[in-house]
C-alpha atoms as a PDB file:
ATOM      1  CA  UNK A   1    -108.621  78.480 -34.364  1.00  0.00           C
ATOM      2  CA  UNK A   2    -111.848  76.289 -34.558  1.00  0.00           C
ATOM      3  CA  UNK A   3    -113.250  77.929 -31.603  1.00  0.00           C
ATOM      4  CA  UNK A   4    -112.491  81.061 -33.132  1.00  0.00           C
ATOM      5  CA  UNK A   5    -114.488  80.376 -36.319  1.00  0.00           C
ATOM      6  CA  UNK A   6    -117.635  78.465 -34.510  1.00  0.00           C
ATOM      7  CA  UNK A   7    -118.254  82.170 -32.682  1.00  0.00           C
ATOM      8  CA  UNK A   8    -117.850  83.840 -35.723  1.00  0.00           C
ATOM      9  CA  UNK A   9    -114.950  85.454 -35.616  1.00  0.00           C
ATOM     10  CA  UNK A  10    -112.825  85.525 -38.893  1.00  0.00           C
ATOM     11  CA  UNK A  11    -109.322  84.730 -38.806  1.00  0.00           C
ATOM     12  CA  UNK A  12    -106.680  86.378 -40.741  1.00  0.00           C
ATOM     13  CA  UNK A  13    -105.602  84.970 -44.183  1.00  0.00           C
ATOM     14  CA  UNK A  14    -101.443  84.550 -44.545  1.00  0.00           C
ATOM     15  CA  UNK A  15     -98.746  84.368 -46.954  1.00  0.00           C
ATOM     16  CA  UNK A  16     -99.305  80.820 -47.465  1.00  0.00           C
ATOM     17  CA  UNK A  17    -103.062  80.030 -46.506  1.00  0.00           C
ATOM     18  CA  UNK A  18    -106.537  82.265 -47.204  1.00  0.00           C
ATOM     19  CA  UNK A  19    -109.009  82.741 -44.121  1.00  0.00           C
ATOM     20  CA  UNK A  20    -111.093  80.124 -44.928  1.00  0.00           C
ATOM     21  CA  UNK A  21    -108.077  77.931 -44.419  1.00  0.00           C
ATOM     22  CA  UNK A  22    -105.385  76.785 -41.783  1.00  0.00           C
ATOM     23  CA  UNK A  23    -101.884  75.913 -42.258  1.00  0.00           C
ATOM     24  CA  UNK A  24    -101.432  72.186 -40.239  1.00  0.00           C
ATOM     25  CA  UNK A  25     -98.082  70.036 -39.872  1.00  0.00           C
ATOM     26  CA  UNK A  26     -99.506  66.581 -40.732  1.00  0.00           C
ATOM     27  CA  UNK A  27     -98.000  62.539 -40.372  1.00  0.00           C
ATOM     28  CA  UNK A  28     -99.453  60.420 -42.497  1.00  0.00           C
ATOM     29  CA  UNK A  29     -98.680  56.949 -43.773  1.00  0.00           C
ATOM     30  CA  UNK A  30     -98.403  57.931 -47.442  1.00  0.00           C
ATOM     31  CA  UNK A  31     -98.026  61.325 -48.572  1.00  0.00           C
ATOM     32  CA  UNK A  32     -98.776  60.864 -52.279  1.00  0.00           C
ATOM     33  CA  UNK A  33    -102.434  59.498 -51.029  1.00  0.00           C
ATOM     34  CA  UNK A  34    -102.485  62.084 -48.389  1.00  0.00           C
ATOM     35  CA  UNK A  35    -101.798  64.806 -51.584  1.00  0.00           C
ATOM     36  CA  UNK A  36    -104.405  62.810 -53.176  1.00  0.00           C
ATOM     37  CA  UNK A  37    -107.649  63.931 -51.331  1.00  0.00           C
ATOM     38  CA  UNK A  38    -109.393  66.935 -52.503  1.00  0.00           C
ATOM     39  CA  UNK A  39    -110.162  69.069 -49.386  1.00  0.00           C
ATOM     40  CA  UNK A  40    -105.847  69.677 -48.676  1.00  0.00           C
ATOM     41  CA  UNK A  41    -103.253  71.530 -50.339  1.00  0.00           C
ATOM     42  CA  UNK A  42     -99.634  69.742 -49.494  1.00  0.00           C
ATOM     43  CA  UNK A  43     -97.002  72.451 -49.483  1.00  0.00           C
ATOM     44  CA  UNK A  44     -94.275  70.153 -48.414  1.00  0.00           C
ATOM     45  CA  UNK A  45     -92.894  66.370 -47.649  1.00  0.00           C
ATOM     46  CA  UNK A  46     -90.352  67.615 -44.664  1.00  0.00           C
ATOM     47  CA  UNK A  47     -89.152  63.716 -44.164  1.00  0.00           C
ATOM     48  CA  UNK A  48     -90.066  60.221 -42.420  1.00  0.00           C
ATOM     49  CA  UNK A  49     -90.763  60.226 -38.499  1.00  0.00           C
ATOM     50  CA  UNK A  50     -91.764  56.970 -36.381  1.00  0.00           C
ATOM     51  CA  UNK A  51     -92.533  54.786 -40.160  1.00  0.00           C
ATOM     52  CA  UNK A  52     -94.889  57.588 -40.708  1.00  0.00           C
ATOM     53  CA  UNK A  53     -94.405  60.994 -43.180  1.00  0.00           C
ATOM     54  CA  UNK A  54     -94.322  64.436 -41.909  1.00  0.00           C
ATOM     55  CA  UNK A  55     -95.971  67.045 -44.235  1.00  0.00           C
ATOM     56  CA  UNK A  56     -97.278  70.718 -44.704  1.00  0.00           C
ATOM     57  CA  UNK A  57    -100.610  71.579 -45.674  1.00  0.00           C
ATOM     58  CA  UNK A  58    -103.542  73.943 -45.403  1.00  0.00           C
ATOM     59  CA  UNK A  59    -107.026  72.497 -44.775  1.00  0.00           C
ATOM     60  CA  UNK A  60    -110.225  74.426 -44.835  1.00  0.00           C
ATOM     61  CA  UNK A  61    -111.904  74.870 -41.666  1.00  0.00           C
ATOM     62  CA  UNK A  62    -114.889  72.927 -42.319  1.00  0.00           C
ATOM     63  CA  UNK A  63    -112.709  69.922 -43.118  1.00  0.00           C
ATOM     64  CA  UNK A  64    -110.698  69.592 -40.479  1.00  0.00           C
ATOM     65  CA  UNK A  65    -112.642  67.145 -37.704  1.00  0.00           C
ATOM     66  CA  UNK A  66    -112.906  64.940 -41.181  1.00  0.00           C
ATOM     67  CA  UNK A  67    -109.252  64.946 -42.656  1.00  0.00           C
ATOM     68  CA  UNK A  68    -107.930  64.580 -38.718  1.00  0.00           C
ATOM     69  CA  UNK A  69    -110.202  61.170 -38.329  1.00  0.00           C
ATOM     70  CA  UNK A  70    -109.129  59.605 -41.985  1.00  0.00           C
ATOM     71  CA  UNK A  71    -107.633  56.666 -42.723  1.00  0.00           C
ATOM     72  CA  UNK A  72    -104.142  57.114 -42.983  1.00  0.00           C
ATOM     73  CA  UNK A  73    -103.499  60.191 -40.664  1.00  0.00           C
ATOM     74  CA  UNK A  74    -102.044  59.756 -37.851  1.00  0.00           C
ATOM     75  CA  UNK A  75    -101.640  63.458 -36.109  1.00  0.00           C
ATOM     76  CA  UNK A  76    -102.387  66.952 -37.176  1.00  0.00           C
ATOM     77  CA  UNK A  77    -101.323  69.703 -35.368  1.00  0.00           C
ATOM     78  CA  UNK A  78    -102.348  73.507 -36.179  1.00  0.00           C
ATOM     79  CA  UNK A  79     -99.487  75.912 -37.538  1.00  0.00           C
ATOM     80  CA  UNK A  80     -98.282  77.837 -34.481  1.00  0.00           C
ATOM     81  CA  UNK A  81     -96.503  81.464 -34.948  1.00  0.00           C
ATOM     82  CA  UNK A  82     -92.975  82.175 -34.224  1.00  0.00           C
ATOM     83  CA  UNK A  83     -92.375  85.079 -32.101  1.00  0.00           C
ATOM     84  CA  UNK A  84     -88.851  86.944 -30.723  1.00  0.00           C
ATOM     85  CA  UNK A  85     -88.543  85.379 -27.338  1.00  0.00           C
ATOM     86  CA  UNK A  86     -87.031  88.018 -26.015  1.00  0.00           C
ATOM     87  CA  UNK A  87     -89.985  89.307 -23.726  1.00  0.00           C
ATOM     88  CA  UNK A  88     -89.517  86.060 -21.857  1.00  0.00           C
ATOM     89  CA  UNK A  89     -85.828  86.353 -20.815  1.00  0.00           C
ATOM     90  CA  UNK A  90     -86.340  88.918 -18.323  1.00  0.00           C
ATOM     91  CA  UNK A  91     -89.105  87.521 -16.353  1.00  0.00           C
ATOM     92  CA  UNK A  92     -87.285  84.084 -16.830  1.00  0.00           C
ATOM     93  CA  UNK A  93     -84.163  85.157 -14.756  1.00  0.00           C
ATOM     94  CA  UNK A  94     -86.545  86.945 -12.491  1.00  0.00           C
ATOM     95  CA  UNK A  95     -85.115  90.736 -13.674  1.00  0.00           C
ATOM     96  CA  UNK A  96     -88.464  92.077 -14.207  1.00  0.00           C
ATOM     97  CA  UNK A  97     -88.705  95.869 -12.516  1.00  0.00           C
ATOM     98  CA  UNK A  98     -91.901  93.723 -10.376  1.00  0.00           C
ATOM     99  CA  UNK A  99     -89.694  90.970 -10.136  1.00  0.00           C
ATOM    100  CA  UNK A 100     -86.920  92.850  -7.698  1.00  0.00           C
ATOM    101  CA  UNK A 101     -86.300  93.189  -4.477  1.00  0.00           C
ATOM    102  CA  UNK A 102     -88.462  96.251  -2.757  1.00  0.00           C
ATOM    103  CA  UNK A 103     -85.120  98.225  -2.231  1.00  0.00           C
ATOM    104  CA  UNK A 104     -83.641  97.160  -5.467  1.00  0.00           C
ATOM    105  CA  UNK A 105     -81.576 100.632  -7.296  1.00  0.00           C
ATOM    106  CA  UNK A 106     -81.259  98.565 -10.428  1.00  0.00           C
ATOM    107  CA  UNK A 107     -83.713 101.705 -12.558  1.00  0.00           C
ATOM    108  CA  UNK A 108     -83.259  99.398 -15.785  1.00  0.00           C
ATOM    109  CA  UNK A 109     -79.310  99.451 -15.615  1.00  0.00           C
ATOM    110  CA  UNK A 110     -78.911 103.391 -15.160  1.00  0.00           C
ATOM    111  CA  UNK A 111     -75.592 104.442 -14.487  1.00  0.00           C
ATOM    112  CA  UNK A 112     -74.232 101.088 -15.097  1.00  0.00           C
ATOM    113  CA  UNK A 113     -71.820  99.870 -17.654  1.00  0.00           C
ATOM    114  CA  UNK A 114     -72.344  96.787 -20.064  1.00  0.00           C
ATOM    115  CA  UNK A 115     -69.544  95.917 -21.421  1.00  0.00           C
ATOM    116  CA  UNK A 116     -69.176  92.812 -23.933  1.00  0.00           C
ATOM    117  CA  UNK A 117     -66.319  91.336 -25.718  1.00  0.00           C
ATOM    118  CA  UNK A 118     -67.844  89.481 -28.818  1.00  0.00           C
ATOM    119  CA  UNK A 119     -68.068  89.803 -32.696  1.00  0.00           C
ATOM    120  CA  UNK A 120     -70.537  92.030 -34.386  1.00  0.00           C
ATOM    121  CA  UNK A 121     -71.770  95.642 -32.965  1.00  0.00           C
ATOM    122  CA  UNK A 122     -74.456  96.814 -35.162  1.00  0.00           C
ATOM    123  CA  UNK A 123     -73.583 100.469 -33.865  1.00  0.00           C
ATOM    124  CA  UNK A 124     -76.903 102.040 -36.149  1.00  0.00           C
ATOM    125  CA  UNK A 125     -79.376  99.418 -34.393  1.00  0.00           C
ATOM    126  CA  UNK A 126     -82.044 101.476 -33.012  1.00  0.00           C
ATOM    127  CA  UNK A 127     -82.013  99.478 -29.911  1.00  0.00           C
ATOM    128  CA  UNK A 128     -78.264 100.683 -29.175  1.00  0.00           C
ATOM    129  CA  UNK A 129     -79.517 104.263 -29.513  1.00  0.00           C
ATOM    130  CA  UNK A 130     -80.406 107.263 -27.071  1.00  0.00           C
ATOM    131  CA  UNK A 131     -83.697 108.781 -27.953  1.00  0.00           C
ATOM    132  CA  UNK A 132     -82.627 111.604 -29.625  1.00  0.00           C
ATOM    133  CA  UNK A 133     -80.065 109.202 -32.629  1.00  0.00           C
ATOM    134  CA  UNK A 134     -77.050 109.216 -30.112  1.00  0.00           C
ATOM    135  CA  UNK A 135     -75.417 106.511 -29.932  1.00  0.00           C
ATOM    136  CA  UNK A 136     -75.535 104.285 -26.078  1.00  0.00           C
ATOM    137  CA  UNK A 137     -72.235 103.105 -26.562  1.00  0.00           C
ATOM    138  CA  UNK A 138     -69.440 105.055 -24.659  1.00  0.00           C
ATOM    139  CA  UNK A 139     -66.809 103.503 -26.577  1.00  0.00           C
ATOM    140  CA  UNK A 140     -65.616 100.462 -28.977  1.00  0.00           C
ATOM    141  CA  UNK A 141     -62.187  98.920 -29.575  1.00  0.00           C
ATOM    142  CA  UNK A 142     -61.847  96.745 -33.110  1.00  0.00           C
ATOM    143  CA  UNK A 143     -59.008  95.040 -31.910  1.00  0.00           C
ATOM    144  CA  UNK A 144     -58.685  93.874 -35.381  1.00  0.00           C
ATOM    145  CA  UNK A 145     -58.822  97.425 -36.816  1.00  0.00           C
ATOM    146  CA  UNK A 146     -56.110  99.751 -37.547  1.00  0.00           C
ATOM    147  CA  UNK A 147     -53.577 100.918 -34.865  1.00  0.00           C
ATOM    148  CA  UNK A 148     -52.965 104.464 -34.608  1.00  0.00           C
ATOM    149  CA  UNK A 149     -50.461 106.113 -31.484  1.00  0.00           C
ATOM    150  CA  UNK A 150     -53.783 105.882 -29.044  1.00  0.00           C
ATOM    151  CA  UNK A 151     -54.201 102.543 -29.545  1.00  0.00           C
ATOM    152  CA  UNK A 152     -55.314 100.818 -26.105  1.00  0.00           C
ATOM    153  CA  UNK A 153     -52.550  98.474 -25.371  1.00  0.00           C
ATOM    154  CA  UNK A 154     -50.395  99.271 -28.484  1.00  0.00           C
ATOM    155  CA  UNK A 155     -53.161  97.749 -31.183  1.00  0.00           C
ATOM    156  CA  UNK A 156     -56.352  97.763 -32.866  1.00  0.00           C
ATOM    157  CA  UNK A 157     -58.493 101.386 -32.527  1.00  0.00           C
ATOM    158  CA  UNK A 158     -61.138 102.476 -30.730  1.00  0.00           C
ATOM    159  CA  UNK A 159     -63.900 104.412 -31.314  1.00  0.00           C
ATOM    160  CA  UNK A 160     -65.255 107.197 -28.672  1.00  0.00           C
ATOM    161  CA  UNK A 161     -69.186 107.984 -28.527  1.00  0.00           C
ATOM    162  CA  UNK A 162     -68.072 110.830 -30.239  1.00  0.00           C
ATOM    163  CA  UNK A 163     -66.881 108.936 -33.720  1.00  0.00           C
ATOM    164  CA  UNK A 164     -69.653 106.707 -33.463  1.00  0.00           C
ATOM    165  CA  UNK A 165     -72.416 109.738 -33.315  1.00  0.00           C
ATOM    166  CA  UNK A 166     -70.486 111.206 -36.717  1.00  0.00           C
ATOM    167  CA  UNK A 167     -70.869 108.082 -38.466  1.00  0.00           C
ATOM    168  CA  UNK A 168     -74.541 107.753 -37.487  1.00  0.00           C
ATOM    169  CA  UNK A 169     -75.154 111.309 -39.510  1.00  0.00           C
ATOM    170  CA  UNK A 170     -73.791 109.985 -42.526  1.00  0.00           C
ATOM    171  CA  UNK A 171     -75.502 107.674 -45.583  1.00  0.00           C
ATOM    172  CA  UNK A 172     -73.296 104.518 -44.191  1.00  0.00           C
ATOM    173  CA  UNK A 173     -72.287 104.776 -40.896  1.00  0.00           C
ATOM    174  CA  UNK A 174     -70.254 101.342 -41.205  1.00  0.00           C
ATOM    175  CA  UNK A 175     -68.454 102.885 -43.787  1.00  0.00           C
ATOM    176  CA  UNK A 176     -68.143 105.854 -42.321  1.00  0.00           C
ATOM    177  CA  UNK A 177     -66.603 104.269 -39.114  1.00  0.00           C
ATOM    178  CA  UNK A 178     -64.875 101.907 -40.653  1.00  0.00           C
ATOM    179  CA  UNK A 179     -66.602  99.318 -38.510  1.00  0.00           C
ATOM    180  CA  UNK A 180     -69.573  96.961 -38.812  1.00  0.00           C
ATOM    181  CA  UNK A 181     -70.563  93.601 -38.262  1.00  0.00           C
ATOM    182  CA  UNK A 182     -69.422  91.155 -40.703  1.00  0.00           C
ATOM    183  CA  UNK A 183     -72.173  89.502 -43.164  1.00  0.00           C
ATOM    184  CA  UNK A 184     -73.672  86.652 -42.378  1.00  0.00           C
ATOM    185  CA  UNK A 185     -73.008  83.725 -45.308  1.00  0.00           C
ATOM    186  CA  UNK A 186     -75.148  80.394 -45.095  1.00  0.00           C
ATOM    187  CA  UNK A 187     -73.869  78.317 -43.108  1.00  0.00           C
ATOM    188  CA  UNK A 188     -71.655  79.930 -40.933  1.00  0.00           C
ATOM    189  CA  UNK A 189     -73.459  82.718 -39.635  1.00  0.00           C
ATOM    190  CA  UNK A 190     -71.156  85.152 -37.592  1.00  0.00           C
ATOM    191  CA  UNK A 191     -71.882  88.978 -38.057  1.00  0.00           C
ATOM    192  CA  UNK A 192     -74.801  89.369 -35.652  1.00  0.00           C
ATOM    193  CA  UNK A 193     -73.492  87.267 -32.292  1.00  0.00           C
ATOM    194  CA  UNK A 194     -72.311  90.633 -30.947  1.00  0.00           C
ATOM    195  CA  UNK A 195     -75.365  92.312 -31.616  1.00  0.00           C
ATOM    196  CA  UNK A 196     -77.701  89.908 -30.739  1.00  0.00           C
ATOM    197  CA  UNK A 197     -75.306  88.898 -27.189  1.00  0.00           C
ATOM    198  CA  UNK A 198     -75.659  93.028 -26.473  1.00  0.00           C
ATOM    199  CA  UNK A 199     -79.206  93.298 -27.240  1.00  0.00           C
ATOM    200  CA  UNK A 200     -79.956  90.743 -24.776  1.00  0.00           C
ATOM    201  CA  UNK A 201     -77.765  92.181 -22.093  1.00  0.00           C
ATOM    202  CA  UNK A 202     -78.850  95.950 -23.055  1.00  0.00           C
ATOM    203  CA  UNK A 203     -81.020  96.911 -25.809  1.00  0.00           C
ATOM    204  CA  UNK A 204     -83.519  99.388 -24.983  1.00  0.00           C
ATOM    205  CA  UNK A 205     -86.327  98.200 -27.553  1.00  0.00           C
ATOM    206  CA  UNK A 206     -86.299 101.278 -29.464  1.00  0.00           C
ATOM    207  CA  UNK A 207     -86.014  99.249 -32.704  1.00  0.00           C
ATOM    208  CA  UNK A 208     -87.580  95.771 -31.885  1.00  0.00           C
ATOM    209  CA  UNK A 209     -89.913  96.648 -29.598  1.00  0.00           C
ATOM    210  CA  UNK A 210     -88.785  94.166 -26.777  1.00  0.00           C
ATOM    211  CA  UNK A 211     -86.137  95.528 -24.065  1.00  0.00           C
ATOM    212  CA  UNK A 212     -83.693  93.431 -22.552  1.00  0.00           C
ATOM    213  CA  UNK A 213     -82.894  93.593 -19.363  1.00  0.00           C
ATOM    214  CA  UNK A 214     -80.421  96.538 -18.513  1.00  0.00           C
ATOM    215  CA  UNK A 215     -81.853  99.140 -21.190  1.00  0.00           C
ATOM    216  CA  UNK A 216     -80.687 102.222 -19.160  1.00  0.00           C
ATOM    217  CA  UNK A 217     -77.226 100.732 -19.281  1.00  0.00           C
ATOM    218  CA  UNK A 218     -74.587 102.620 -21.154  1.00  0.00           C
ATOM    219  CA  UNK A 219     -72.418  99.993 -23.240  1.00  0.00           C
ATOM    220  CA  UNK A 220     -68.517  99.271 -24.654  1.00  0.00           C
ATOM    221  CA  UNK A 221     -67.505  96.942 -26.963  1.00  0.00           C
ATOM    222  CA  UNK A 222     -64.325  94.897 -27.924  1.00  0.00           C
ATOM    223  CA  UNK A 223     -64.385  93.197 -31.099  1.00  0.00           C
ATOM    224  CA  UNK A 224     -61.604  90.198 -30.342  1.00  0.00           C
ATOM    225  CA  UNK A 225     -59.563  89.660 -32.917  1.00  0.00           C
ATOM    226  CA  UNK A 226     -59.152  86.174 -33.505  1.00  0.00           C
ATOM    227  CA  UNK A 227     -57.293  85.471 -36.644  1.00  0.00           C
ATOM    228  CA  UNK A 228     -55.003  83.656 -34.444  1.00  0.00           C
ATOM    229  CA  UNK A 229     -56.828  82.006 -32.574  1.00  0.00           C
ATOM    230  CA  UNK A 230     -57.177  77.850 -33.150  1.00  0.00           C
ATOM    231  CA  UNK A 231     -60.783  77.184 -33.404  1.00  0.00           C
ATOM    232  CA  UNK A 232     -60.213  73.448 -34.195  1.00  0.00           C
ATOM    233  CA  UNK A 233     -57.684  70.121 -34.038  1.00  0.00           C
ATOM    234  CA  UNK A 234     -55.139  70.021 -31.063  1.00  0.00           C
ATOM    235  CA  UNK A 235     -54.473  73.281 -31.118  1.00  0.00           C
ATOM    236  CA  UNK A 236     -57.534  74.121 -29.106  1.00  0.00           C
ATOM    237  CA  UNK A 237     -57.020  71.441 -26.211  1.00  0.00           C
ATOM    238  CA  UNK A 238     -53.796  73.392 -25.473  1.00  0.00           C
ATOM    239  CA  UNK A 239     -55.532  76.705 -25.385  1.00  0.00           C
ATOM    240  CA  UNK A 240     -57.522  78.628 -23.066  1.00  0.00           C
ATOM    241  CA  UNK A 241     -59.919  81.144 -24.471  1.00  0.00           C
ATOM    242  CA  UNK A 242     -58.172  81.635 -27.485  1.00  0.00           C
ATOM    243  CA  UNK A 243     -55.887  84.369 -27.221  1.00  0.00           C
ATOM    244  CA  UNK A 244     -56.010  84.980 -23.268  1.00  0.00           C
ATOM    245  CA  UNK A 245     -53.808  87.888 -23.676  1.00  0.00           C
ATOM    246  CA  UNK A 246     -55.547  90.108 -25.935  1.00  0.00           C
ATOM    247  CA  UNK A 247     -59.133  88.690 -23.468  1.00  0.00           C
ATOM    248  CA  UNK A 248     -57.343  89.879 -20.342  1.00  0.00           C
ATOM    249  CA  UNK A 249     -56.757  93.327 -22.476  1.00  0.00           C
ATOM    250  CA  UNK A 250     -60.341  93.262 -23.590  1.00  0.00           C
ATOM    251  CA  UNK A 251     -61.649  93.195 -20.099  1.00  0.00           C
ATOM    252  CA  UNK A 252     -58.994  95.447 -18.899  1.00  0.00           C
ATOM    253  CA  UNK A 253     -60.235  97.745 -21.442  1.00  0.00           C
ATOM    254  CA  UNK A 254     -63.721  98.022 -20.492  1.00  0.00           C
ATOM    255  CA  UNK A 255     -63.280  98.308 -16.834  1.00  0.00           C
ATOM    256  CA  UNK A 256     -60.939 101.400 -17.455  1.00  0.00           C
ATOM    257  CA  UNK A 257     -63.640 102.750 -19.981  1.00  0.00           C
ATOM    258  CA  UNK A 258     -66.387 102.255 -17.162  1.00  0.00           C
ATOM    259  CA  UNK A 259     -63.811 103.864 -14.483  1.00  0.00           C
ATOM    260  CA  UNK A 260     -65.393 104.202 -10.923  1.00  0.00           C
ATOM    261  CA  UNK A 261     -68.714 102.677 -12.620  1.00  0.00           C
ATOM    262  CA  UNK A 262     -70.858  99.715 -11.596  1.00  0.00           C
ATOM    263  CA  UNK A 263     -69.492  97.632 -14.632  1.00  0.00           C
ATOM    264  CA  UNK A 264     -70.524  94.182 -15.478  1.00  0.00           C
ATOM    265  CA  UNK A 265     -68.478  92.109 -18.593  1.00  0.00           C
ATOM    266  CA  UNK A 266     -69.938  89.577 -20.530  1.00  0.00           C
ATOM    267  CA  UNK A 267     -67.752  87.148 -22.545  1.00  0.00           C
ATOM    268  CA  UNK A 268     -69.706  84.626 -25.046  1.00  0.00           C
ATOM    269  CA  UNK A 269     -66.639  83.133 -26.842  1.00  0.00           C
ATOM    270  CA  UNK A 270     -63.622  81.167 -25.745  1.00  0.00           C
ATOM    271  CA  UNK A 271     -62.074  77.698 -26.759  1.00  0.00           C
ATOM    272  CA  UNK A 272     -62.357  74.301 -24.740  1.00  0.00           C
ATOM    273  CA  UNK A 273     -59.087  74.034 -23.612  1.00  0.00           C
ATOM    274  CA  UNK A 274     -57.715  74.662 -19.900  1.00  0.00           C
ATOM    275  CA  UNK A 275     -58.638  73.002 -16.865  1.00  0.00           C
ATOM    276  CA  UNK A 276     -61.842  75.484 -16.403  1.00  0.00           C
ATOM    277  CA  UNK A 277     -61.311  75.473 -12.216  1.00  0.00           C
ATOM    278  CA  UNK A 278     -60.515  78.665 -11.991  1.00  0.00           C
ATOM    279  CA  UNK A 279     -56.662  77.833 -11.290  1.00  0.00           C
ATOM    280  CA  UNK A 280     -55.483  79.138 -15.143  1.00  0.00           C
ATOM    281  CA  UNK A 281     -53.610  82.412 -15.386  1.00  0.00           C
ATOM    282  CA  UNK A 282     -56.553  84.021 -17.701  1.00  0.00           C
ATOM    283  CA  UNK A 283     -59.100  82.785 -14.789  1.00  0.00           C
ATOM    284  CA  UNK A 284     -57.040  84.666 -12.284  1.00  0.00           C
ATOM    285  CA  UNK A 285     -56.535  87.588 -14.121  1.00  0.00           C
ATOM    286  CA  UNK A 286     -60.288  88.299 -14.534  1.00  0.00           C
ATOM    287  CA  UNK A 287     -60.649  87.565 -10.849  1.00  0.00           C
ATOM    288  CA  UNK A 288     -57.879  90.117  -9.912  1.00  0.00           C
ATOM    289  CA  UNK A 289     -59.854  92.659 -12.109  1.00  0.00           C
ATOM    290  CA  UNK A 290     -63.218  91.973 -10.751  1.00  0.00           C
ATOM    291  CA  UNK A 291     -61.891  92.610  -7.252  1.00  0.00           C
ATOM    292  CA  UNK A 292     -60.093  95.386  -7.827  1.00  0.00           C
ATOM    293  CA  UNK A 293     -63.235  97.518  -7.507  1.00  0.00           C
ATOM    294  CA  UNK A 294     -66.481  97.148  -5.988  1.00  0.00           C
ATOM    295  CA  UNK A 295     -69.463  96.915  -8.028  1.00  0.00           C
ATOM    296  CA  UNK A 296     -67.518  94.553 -10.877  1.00  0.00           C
ATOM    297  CA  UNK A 297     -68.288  91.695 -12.718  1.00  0.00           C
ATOM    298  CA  UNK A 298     -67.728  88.905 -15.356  1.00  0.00           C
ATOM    299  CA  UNK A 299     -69.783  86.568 -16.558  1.00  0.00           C
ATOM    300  CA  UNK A 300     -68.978  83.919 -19.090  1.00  0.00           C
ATOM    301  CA  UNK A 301     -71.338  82.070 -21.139  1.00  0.00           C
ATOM    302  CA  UNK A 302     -70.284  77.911 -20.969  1.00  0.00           C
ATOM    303  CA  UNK A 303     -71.462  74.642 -21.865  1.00  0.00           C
ATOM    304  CA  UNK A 304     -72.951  76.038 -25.399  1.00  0.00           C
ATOM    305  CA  UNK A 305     -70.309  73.951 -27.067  1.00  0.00           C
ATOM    306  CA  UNK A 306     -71.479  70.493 -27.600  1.00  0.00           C
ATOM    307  CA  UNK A 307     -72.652  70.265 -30.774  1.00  0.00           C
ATOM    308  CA  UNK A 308     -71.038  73.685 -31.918  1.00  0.00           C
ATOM    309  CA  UNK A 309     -67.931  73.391 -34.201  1.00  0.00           C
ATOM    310  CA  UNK A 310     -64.736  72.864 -32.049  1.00  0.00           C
ATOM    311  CA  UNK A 311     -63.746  75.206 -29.338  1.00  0.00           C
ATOM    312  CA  UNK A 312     -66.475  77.562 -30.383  1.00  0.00           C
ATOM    313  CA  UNK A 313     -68.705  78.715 -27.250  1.00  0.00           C
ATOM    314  CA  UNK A 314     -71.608  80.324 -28.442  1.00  0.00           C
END
């Protein structure tokens, strides 16, 4: 920023700071005497670190060299922005259209099927949508939601492309479907896992501006339900991702849906109970299903759990 100004370039003013100033995380010995001086504003005291305080401030440029050398001050580093990282997961995992193999087919996930079995579809996000408003997903089953006599499996209801483009003309499409992600409340955020889990795995960028990595992919959903599901105490050392049955019916589902498809599953939830060696009945159901067609997969997000609440996987 300071070799920005010295060749005359102007930066841009912000929210919290003008142009002539630049927002700087600061530790200092004593933040009263720090708020003291006359060339900084202190927004905030954020807490102690190493016997020293950690605040917020803006500091003009012309100050800076001066209030960095004080007494008293014992680091100052410049405000740095916060940006969707979502443009480096591709080229992380190597997925990049430059990034495959000189053969590769892949064309950005065309004629593939994502399928994901999480919480939270936001079925109007623009990133889930064709270019002309249609709707990318090929089908979703609420397993929570109400049954009716075509019920996969005997329960919950699912949703063709076809019900999902009729909700998507209306005011509230949620409404209108019936479906939605549930709000997020402080604390325990919960509605957007699903969306955020497909947007990584699928979204074309038409809303954010960043795709992930297959965006050509069509996509199906299962929203678990989990209401009986034990996401803490004993309960969950004696279980193995939650409700295996209604899991095993979840991937079922979606590999039916994708039919002679390449079809790849992701699962991002579970408990951590079971002996996770493959040897559990849910483990070798998911194997049978993977093999019963070429071209199939699964893949299960782990180790996410530490210092999650128990049994959660996110």
């Amino acid at each position: 920023a300071l070799d920005l100004r010295q060749r005359g370039l102007t930066t841009v003013a912000t929210t919290s700071s003008d142009e002539e100033e630049i927002g700087v995380l600061v530790l200092v010995d004593n933040p009263d005497e720090f708020a003291a001086r006359g060339d900084v504003r202190v927004g905030a005291v954020i807490g102690q670190i190493d016997n020293g305080w950690l605040v917020t401030a803006r500091v003009p440029f012309g100050r800076v060299e001066a209030i960095r050398q004080a007494d008293g001050v014992r680091s100052m580093k410049p405000a740095q922005p916060l940006r969707p990282v979502l443009h480096a997961t591709v080229p992380e995992i190597e997925a990049a259209p430059a990034a495959l193999p000189p053969d590769s087919l892949a064309d950005g996930g065309a004629g593939v099927v994502v399928g994901i079995v999480d919480s939270g579809a936001d079925i109007a996000h623009r990133n889930f949508l064709r270019p002309d408003g249609s709707t990318r997903l090929i089908a979703l089953w609420d397993q929570s939601g109400p049954s009716t006599p075509a019920s996969p499996f005997g329960y919950g209801k699912r949703y063709s492309a076809a019900d999902v483009d009729q909700a998507l003309g209306q005011l509230d499409p949620y409404q209108a479907l019936g479906y939605g992600p549930e709000p997020d409340r402080p604390g325990r955020p919960k509605g957007s896992h699903g969306t955020h889990v497909t947007d990584i795995a699928a979204g074309n960028g038409r809303g954010s501006g960043v795709p992930g990595v297959a965006p050509k992919a069509d996509i199906a959903f299962v929203q678990p339900a989990v209401s009986d599901i034990a996401w803490q105490g004993q309960q969950v050392v004696d279980s193995s991702f939650g409700d295996s049955v209604q899991l095993l019916e979840a991937v079922r589902f979606l590999f039916d849906e994708a039919a002679d498809r390449p079809c790849v599953v992701n699962i991002s939830l579970g408990t951590n109970g079971g002996p996770h060696d493959g040897s559990s009945l849910v483990e070798r159901g998911i194997d049978s299903l993977v093999s019963q067609q070429p071209n199939r997969a699964v893949v299960i997000a782990a180790s996410k759990a530490r210092s999650a609440s128990p049994g959660l996987s996110q």
